[in-house]
N, C-alpha and C. Protein backbone atom coordinates (compact mmCIF):
# COMPACT_ATOMS: atom_id res chain seq x y z
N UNK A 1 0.84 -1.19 0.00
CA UNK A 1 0.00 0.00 0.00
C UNK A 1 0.88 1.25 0.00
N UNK A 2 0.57 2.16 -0.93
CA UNK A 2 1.15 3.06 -0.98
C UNK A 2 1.05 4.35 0.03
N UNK A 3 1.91 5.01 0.68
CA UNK A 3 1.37 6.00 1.94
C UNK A 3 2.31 7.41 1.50
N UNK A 4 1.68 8.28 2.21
CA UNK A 4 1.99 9.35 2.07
C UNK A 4 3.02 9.99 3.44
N UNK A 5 4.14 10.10 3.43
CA UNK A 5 4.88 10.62 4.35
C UNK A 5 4.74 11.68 5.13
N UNK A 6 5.06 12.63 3.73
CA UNK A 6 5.12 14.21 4.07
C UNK A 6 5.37 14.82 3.11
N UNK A 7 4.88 16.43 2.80
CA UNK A 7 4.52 17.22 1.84
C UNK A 7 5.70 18.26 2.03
N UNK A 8 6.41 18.43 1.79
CA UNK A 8 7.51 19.37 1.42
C UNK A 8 7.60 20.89 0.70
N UNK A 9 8.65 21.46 1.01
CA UNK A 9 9.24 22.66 -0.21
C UNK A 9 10.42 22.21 -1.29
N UNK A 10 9.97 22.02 -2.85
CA UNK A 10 10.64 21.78 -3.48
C UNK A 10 12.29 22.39 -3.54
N UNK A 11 12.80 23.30 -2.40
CA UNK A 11 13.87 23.37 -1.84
C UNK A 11 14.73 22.49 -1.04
N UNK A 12 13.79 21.26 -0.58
CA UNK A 12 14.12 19.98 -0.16
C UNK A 12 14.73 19.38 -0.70
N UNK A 13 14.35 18.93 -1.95
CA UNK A 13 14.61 17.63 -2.70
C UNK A 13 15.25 18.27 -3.99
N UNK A 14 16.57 17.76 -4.15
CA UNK A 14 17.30 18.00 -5.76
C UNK A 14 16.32 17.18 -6.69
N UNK A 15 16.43 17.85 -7.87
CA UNK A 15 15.30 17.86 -9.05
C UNK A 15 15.84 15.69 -9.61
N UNK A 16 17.35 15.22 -9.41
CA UNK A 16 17.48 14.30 -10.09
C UNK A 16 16.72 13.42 -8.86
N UNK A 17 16.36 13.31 -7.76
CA UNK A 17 15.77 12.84 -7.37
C UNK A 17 14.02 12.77 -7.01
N UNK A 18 13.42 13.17 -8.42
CA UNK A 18 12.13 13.45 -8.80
C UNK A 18 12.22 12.44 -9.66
N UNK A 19 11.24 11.48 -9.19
CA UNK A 19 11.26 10.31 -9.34
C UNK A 19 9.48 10.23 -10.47
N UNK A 20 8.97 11.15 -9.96
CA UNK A 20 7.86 11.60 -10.44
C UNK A 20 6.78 12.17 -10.87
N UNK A 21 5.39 12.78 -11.68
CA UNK A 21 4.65 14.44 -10.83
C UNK A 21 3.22 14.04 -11.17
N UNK A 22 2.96 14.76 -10.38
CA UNK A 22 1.49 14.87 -10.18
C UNK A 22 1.18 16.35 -10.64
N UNK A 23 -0.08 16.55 -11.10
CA UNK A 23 -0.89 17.92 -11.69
C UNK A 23 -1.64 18.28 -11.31
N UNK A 24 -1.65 18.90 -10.60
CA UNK A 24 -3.34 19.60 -9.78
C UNK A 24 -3.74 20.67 -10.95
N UNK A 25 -4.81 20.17 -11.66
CA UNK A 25 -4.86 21.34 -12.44
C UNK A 25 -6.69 22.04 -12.30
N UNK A 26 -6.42 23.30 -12.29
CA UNK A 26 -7.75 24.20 -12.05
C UNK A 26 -8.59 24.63 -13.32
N UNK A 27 -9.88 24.65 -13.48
CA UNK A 27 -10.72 25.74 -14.33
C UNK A 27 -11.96 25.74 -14.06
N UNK A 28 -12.05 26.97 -13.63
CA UNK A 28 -13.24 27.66 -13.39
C UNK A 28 -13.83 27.11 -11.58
N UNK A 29 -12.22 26.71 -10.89
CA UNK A 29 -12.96 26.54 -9.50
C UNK A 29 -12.94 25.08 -9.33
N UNK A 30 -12.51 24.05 -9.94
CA UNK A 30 -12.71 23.25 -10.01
C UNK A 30 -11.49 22.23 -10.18
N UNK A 31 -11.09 20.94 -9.80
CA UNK A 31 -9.92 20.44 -10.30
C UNK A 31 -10.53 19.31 -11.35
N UNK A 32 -9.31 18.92 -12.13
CA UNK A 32 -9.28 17.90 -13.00
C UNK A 32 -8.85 16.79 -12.58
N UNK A 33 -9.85 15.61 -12.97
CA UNK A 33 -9.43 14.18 -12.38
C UNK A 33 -9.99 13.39 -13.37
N UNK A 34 -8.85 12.11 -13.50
CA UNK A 34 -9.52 11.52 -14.97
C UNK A 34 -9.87 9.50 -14.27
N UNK A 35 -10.83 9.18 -15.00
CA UNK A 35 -11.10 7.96 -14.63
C UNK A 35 -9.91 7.01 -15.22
N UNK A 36 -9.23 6.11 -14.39
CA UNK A 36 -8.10 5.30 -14.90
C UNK A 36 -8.82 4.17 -14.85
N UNK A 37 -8.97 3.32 -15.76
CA UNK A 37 -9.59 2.18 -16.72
C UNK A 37 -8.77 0.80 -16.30
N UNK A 38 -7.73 0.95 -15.91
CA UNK A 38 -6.60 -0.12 -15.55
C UNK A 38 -7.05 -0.67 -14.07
N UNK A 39 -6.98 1.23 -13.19
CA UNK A 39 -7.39 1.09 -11.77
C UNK A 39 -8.93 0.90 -11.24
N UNK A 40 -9.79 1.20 -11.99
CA UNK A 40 -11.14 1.56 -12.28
C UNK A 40 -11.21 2.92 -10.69
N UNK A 41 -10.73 3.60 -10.83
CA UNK A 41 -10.54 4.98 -10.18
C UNK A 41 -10.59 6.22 -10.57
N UNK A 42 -10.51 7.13 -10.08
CA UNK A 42 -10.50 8.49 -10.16
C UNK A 42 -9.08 9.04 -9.63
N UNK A 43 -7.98 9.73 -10.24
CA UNK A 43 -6.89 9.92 -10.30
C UNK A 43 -6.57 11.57 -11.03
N UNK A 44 -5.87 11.77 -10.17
CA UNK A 44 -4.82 13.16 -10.55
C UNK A 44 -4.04 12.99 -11.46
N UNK A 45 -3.92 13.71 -12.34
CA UNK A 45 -2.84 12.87 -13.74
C UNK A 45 -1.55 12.88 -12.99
N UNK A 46 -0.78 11.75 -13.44
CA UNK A 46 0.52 11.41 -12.63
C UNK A 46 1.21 10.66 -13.95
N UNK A 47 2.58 10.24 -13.45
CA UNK A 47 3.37 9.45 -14.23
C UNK A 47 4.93 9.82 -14.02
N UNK A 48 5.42 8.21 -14.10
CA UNK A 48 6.93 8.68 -13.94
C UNK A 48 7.47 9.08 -14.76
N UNK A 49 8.47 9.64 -14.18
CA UNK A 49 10.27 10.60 -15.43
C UNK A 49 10.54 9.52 -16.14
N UNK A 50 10.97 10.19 -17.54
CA UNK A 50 11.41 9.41 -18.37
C UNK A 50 13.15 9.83 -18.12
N UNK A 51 13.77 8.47 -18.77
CA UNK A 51 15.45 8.68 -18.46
C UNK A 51 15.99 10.20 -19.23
N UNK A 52 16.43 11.54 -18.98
CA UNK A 52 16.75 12.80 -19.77
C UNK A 52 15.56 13.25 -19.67
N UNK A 53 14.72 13.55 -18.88
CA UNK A 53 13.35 14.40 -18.95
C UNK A 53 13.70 15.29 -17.83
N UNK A 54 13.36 16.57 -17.80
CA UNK A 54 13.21 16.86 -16.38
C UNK A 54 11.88 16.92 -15.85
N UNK A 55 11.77 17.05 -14.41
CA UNK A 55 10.32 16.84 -14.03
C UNK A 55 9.53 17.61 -14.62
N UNK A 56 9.79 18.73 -14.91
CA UNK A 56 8.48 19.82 -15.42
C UNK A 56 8.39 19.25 -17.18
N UNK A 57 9.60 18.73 -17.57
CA UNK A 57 8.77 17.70 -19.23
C UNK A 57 7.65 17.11 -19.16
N UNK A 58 8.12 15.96 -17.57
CA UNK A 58 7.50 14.85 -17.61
C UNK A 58 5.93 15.30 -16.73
N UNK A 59 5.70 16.29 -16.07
CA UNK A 59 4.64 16.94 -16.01
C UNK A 59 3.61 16.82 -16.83
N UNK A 60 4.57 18.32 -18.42
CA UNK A 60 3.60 18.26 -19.01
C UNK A 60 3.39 17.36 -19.88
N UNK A 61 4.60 16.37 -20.43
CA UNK A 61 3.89 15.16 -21.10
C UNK A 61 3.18 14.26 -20.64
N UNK A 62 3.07 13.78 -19.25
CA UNK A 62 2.05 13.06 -18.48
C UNK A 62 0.42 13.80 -18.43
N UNK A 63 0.43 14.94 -18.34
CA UNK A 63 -0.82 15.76 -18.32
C UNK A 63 -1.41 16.08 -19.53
N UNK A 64 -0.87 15.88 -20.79
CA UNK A 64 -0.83 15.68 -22.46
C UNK A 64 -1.84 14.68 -22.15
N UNK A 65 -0.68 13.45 -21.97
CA UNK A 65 -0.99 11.83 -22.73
C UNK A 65 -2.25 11.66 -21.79
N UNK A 66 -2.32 11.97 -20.24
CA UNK A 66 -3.80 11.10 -19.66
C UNK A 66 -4.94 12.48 -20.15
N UNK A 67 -4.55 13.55 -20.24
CA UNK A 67 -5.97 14.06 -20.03
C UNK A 67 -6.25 15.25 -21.28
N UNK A 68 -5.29 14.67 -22.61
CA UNK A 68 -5.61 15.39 -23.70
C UNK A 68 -5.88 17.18 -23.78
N UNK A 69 -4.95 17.73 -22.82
CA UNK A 69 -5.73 19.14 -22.25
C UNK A 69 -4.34 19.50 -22.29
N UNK A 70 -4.13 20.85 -22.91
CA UNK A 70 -2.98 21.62 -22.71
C UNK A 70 -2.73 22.68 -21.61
N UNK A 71 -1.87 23.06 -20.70
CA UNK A 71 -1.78 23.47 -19.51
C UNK A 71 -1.10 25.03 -20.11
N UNK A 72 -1.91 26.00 -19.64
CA UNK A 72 -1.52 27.54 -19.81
C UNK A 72 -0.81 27.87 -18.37
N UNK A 73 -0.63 27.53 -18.05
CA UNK A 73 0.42 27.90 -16.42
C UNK A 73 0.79 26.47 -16.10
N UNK A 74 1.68 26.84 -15.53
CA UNK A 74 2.14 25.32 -14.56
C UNK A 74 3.32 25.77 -13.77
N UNK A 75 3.67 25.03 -12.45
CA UNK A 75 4.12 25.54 -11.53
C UNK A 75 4.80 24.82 -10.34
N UNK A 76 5.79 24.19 -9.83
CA UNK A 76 6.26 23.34 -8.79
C UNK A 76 5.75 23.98 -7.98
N UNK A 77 4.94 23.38 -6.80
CA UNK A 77 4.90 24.12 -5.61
C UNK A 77 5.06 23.24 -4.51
N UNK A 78 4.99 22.03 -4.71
CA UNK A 78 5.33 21.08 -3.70
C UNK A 78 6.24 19.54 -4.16
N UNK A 79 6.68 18.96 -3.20
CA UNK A 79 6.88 17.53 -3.23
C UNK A 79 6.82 16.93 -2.31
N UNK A 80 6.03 15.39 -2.77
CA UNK A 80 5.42 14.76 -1.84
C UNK A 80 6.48 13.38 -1.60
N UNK A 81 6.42 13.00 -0.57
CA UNK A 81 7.75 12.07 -0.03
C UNK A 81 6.47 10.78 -0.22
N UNK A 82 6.23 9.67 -1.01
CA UNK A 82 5.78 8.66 -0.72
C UNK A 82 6.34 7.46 -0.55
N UNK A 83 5.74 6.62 -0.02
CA UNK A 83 6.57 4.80 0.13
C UNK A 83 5.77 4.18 -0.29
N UNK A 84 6.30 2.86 -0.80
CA UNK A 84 5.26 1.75 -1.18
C UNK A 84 6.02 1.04 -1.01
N UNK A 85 7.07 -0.10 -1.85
CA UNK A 85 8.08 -0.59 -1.86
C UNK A 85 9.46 -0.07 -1.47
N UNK A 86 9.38 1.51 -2.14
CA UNK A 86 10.74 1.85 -1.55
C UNK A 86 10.19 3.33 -0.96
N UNK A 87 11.30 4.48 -1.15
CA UNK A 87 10.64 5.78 -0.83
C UNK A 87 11.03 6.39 -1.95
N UNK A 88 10.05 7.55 -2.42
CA UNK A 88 10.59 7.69 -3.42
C UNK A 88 10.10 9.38 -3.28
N UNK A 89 10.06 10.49 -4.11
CA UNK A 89 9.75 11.61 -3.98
C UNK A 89 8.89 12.05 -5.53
N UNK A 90 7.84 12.73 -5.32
CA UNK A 90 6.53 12.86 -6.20
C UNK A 90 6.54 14.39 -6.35
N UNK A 91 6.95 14.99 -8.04
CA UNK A 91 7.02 16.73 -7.79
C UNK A 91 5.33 16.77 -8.49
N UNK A 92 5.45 17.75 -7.60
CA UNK A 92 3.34 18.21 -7.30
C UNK A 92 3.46 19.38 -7.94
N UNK A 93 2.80 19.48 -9.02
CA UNK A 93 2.64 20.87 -9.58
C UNK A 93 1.31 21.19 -9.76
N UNK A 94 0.95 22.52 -9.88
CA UNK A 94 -0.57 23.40 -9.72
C UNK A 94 -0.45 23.82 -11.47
N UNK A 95 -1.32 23.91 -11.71
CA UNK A 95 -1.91 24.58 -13.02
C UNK A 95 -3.42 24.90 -13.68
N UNK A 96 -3.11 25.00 -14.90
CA UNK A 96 -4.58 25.83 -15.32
C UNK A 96 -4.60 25.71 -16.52
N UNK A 97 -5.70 25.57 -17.16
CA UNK A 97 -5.88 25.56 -19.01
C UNK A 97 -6.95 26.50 -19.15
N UNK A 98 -6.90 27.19 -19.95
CA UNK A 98 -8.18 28.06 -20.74
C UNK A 98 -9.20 28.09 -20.69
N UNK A 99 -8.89 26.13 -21.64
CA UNK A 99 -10.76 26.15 -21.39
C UNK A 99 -10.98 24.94 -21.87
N UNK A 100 -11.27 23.44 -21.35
CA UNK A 100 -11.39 22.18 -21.85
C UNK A 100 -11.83 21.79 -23.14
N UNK A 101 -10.40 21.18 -23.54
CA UNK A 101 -11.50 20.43 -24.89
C UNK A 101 -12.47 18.99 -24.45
N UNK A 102 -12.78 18.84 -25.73
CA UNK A 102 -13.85 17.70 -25.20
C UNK A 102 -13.03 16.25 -25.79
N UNK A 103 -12.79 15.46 -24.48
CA UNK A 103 -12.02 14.32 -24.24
C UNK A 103 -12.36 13.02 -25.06
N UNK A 104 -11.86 12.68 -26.11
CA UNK A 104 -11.92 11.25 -27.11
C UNK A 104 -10.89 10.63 -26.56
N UNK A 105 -11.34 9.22 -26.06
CA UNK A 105 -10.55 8.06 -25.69
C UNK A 105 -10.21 7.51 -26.50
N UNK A 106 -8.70 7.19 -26.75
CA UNK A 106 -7.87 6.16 -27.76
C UNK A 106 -7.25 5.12 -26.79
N UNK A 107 -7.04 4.22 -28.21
CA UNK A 107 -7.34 2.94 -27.57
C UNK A 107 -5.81 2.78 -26.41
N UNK A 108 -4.95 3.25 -26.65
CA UNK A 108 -3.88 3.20 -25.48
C UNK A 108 -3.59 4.04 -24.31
N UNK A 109 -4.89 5.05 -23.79
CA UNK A 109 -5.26 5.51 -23.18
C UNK A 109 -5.34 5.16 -21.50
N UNK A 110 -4.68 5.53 -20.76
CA UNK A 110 -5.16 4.81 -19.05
C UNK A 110 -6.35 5.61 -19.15
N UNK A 111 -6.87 6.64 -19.10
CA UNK A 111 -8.10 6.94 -18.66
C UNK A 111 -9.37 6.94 -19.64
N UNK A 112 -10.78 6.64 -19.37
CA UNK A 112 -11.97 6.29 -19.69
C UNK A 112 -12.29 7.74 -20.08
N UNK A 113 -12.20 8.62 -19.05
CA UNK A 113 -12.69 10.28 -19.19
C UNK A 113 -12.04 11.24 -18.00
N UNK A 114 -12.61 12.11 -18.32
CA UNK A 114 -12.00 13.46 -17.18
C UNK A 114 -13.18 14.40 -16.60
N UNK A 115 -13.19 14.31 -15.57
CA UNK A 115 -14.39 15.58 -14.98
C UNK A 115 -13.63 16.56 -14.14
N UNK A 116 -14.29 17.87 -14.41
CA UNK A 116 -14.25 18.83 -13.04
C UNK A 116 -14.70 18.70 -11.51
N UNK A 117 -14.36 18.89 -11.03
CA UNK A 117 -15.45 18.73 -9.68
C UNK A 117 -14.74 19.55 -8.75
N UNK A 118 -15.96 19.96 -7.82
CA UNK A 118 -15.67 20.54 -6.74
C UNK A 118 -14.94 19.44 -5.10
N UNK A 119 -15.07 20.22 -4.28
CA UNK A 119 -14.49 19.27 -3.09
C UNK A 119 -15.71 18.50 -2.87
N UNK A 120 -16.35 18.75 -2.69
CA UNK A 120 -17.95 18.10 -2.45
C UNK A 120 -18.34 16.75 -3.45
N UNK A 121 -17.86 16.77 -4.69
CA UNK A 121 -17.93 15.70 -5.55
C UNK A 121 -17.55 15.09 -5.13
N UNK A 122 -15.78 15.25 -5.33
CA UNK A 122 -14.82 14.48 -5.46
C UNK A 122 -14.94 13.76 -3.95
N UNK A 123 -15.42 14.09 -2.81
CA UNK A 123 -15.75 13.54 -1.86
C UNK A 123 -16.70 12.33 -1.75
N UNK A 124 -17.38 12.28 -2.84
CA UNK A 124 -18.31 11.17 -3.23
C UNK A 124 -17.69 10.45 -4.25
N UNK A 125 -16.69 10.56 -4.62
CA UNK A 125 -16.42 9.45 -6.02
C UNK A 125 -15.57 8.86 -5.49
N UNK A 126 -15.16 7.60 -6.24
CA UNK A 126 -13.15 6.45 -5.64
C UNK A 126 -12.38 7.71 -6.50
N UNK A 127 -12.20 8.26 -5.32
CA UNK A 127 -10.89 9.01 -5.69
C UNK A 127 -9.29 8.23 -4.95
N UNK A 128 -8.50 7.75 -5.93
CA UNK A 128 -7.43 7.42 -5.18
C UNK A 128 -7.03 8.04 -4.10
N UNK A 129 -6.77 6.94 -3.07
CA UNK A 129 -6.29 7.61 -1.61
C UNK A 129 -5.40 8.62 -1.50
N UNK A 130 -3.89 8.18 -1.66
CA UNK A 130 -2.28 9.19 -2.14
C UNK A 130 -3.35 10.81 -2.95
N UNK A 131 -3.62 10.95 -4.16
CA UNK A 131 -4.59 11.35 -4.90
C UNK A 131 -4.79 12.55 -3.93
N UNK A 132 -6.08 12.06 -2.97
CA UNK A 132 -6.79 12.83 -2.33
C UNK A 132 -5.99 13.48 -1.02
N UNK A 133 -5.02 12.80 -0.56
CA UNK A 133 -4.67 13.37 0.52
C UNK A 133 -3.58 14.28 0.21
N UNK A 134 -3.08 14.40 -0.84
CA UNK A 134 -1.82 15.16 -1.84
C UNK A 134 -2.63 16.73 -1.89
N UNK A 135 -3.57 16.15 -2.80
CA UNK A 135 -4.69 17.63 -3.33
C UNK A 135 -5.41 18.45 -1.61
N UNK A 136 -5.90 17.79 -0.26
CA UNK A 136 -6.51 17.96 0.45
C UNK A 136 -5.01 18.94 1.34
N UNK A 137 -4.13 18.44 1.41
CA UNK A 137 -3.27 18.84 2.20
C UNK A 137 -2.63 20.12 1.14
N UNK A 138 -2.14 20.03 0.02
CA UNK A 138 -1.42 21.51 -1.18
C UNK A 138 -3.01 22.44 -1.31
N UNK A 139 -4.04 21.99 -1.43
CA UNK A 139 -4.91 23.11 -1.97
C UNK A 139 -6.11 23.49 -0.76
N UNK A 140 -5.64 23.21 0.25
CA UNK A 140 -6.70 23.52 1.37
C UNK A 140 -6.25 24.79 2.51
C-alpha cells in the first residue's frame, strides 16, 4: 500500500531525485481528475520521469498523454515524499488551461474520461487515496 509521508518545499529535494509528478490542475474553480480504466478509479494525472526528462517535461507530457488538455500555467509548488516498496519523492505541480477540450478516448489511453469537480464531488467518487490526501493537504 502506498502512503503518504510528508509534503515538502521543493527546496528539499534536488530535481534528479524526482522520481515523479502529479498535476493539480484548475478551471473555473474546479480540479481535474480523470477515470483510470486499468485502476477503475478516479486519479490526478501522474506518471513517472522518463530517463533525460526533467520533471516539469514529464509533467507536461504526463498531463498531455492522460488528459488530452494543454496546460496555460504550470508551476512546482510542492513535493510529496511517498513509500510503497521503496521511498521515493513525487514533484506536485498546480496549473490551469483556458478552457477544456472535449475528451476522445484512444485505444492506449489509461483513462476512460475526465471531470471537473468541486471538493464536495470528489468527496463522493473512488478518488485514489495518495490522490486525495496530496490535493486535500497543497490546496486547502
Amino acid at each position: 500500500m502506498t502512503k503518504l509521508l510528508k509534503i515538502m518545499s521543493p527546496a528539499n529535494v534536488l530535481e534528479e531525485n524526482l522520481a515523479s509528478a502529479c498535476i493539480i490542475c484548475l478551471f473555473a474553480g474546479k480540479f481535474l481528475v480523470g477515470y483510470n480504466n486499468w485502476c477503475k478509479q478516479w486519479e490526478v494525472p501522474a506518471g513517472k520521469r522518463e530517463p533525460q526528462e526533467t520533471i516539469f517535461e514529464t509533467a507536461q507530457r504526463e498531463f498531455l498523454e492522460e488528459t488530452h488538455q494543454t496546460l496555460t500555467d504550470l508551476k512546482l509548488v510542492k513535493i510529496a515524499k511517498i513509500q510503497d516498496k521503496i521511498t521515493r519523492f513525487r514533484a506536485v505541480f498546480l496549473g490551469t488551461i483556458a478552457a477544456p477540450i472535449p475528451f476522445v478516448k484512444e485505444d492506449q489511453d489509461e483513462m476512460d474520461k475526465i471531470a471537473f469537480c468541486t471538493w464536495d464531488e470528489l468527496d463522493q467518487m473512488n478518488v485514489d487515496e495518495l490522490d486525495l490526501q496530496i490535493l486535500k493537504i497543497v490546496m486547502r
